[in-house]
C-alpha atoms as a PDB file:
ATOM      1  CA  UNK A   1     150.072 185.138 237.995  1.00  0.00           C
ATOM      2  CA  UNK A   2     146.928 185.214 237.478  1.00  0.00           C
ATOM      3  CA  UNK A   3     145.898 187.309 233.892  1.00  0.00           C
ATOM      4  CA  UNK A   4     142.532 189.486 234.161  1.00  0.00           C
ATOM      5  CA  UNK A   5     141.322 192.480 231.502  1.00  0.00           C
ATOM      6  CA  UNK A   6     140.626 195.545 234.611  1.00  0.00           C
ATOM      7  CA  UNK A   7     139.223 196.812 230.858  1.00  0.00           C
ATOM      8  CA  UNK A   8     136.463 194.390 231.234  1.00  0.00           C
ATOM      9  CA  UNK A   9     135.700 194.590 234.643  1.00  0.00           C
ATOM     10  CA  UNK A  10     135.338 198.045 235.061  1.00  0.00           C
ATOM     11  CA  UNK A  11     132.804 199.178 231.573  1.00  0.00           C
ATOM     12  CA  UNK A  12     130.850 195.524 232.885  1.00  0.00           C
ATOM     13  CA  UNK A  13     130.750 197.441 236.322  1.00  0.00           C
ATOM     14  CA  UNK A  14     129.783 201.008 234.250  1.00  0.00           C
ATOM     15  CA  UNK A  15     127.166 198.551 232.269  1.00  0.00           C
ATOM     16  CA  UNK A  16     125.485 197.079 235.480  1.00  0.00           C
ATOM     17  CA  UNK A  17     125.068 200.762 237.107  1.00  0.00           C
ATOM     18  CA  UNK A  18     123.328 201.558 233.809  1.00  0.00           C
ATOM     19  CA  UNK A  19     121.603 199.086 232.882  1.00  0.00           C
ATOM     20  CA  UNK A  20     120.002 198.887 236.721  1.00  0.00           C
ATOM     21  CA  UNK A  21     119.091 202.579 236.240  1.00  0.00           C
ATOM     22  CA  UNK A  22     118.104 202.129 233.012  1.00  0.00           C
ATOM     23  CA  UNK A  23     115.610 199.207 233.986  1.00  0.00           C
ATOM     24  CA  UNK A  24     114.026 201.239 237.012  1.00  0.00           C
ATOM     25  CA  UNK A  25     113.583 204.200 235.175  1.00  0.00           C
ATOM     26  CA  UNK A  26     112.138 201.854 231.474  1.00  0.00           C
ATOM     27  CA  UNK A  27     110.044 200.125 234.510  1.00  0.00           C
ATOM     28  CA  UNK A  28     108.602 203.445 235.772  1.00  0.00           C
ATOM     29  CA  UNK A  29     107.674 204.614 232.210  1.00  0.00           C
ATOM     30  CA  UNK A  30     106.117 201.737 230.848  1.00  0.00           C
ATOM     31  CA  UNK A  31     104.169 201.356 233.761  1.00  0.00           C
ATOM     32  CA  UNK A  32     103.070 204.812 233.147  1.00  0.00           C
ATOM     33  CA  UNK A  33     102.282 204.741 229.486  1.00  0.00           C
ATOM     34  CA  UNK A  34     100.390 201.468 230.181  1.00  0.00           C
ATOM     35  CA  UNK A  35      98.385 204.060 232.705  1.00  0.00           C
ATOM     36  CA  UNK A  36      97.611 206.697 230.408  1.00  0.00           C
ATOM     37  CA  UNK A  37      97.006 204.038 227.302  1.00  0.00           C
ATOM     38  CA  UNK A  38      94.411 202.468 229.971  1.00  0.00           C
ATOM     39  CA  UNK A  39      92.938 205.940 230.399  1.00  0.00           C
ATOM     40  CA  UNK A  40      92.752 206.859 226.348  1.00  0.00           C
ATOM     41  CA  UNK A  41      91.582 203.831 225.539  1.00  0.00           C
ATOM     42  CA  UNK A  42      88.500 204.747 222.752  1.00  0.00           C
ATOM     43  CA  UNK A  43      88.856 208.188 222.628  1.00  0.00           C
ATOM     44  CA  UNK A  44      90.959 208.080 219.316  1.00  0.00           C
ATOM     45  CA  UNK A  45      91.936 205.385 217.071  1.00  0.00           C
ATOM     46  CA  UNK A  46      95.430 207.523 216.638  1.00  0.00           C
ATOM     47  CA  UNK A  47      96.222 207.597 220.198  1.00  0.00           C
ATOM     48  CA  UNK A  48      95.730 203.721 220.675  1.00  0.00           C
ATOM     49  CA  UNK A  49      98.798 203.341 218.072  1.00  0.00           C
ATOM     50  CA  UNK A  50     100.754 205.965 219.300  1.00  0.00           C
ATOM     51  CA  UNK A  51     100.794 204.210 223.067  1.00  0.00           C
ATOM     52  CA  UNK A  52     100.870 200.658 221.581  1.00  0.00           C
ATOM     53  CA  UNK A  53     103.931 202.450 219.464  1.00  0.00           C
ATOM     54  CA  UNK A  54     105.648 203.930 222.838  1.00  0.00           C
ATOM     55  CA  UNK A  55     104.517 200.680 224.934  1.00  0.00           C
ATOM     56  CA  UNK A  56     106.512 198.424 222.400  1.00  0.00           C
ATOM     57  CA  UNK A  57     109.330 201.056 222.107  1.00  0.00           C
ATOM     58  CA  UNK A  58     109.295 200.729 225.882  1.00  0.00           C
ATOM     59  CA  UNK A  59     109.546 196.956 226.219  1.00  0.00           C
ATOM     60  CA  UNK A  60     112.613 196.238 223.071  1.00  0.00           C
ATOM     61  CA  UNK A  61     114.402 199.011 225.831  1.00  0.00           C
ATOM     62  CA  UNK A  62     113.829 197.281 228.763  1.00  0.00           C
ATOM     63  CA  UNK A  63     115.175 193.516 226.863  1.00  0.00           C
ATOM     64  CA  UNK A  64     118.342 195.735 226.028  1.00  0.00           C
ATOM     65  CA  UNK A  65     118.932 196.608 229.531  1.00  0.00           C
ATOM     66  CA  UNK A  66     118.232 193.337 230.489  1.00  0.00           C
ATOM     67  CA  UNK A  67     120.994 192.338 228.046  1.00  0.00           C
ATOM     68  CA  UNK A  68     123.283 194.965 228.974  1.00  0.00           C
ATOM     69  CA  UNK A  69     122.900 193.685 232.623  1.00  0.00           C
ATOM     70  CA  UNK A  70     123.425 190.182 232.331  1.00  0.00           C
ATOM     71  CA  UNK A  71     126.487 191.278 229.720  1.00  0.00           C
ATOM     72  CA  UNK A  72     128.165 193.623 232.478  1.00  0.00           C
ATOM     73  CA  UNK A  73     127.812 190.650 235.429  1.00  0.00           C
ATOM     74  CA  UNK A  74     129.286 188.445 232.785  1.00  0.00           C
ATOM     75  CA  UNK A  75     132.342 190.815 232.152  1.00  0.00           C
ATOM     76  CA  UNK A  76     132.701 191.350 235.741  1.00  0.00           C
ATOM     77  CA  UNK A  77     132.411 187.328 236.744  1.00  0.00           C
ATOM     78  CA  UNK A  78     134.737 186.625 233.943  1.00  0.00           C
ATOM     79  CA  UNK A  79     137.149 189.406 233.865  1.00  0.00           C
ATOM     80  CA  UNK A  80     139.698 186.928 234.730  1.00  0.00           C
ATOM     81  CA  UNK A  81     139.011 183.764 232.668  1.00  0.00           C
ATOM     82  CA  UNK A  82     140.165 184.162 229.287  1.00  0.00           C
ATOM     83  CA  UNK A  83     138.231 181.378 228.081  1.00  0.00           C
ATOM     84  CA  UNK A  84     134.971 183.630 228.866  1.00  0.00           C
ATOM     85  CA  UNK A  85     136.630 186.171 226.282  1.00  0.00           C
ATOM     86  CA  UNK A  86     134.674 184.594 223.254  1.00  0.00           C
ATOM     87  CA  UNK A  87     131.131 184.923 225.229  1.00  0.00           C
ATOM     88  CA  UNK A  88     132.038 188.325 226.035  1.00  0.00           C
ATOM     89  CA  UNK A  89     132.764 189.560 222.787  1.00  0.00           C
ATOM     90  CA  UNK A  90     129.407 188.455 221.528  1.00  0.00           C
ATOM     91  CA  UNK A  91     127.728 190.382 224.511  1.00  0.00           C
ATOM     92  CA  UNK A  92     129.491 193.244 223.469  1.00  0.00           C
ATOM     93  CA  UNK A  93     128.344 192.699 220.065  1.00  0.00           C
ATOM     94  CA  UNK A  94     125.008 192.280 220.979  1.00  0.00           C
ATOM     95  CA  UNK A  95     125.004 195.543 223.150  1.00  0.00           C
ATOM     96  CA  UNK A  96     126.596 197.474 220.738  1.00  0.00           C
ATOM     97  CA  UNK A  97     123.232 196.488 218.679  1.00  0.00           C
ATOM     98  CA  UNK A  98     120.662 196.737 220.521  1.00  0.00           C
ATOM     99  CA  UNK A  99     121.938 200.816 221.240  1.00  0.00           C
ATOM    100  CA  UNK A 100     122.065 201.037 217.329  1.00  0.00           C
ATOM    101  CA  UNK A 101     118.394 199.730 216.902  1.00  0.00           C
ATOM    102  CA  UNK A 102     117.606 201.945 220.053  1.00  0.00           C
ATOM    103  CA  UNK A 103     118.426 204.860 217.824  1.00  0.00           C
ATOM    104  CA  UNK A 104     117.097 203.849 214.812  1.00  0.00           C
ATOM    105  CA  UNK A 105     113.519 203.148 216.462  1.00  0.00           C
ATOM    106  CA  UNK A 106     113.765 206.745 217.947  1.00  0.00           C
ATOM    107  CA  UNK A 107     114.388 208.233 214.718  1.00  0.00           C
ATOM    108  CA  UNK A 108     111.568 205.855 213.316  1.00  0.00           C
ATOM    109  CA  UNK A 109     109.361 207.115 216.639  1.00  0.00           C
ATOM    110  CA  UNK A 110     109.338 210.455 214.950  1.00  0.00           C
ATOM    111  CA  UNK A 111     112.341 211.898 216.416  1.00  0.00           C
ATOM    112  CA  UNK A 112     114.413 214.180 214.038  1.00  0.00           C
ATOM    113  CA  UNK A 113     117.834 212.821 212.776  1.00  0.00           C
ATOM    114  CA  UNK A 114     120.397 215.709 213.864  1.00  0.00           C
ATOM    115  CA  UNK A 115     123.636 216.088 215.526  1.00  0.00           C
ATOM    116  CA  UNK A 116     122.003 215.715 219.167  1.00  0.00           C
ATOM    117  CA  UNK A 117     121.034 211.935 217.799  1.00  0.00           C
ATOM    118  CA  UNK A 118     124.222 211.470 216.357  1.00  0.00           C
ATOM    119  CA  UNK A 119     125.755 212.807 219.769  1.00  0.00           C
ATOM    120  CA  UNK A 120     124.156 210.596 221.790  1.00  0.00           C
ATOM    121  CA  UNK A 121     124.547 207.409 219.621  1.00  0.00           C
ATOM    122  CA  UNK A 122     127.967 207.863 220.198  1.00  0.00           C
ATOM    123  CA  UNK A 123     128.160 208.375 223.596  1.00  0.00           C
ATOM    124  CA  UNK A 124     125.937 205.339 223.743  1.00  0.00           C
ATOM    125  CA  UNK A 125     128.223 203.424 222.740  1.00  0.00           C
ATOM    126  CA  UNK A 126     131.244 204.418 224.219  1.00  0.00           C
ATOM    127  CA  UNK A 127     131.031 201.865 227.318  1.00  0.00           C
ATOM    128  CA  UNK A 128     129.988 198.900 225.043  1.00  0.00           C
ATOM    129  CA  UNK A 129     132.882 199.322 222.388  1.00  0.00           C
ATOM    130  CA  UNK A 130     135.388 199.953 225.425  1.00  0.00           C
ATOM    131  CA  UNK A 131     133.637 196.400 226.551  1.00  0.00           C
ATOM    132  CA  UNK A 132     134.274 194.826 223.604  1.00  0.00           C
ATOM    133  CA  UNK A 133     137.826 195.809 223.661  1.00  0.00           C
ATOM    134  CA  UNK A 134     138.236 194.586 227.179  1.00  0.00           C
ATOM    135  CA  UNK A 135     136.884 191.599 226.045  1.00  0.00           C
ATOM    136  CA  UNK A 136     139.123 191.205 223.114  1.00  0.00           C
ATOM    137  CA  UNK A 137     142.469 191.792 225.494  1.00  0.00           C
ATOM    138  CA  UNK A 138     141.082 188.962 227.856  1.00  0.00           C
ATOM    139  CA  UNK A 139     140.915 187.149 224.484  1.00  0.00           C
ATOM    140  CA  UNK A 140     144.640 187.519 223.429  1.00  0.00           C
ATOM    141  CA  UNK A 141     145.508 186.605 227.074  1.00  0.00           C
ATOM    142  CA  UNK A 142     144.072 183.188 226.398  1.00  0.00           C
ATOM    143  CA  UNK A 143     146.579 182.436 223.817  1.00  0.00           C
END
């Protein structure tokens, strides 16, 4: 019989929808602040390092959802192959992360630190721990 975490293969599908959304719609936004920065440019010294601010904000998002991507196919390929299990608990590590540092740069960006933050740290990360624990039963099915 073959052994498989459904754990793992369904937050890496929930990761993949996501993180596809989430690329399109960082896509569409840093294309637009790279717009408007191209439109500022010299008007105000401020401006400049507010968009080079939201531009770089824009791009660290983008690598996450890259990472959150390739973690989610990786789940999903692997769901059944315990010896995967170690890869996949560092990808869930490592998205886990990168929402933490997500929410620490918006706080950073300005944004104030309240239960709405706190609220949607946690939901952040509800997929990503529930991947990591898929991850881990694939792990104890290896031996």
């Amino acid at each position: 019989m073959e052994q498989k975490s459904s754990l793992l293969k369904v937050t890496g599908i929930l990761m993949i929808i996501f993180a596809g959304l989430g690329i399109i719609l960082g896509a569409i936004a840093l294309a637009g602040a790279v717009f408007i920065t191209a439109h500022i440019a010299g008007i105000d010294d401020g401006i400049d390092t507010l968009a080079g601010l939201i531009i770089i904000s824009l791009v660290i998002l983008l690598i996450a959802f890259l990472i959150q991507l390739i973690a989610g196919i990786f789940g999903v390929k692997n769901s059944n192959k315990p010896e995967k299990a170690n890869t996949c608990i560092v990808f869930g590590i490592i998205v886990i992360l990168m929402t933490v540092l997500s929410t620490i740069l918006n706080i950073s960006g300005g944004t104030q630190f309240d239960v709405t933050q706190v609220l949607m740290l946690l939901i952040g990360l509800v997929i990503p721990v529930l991947y990591l624990i898929g991850a881990f039963n694939l792990k104890k099915m290896a031996g």
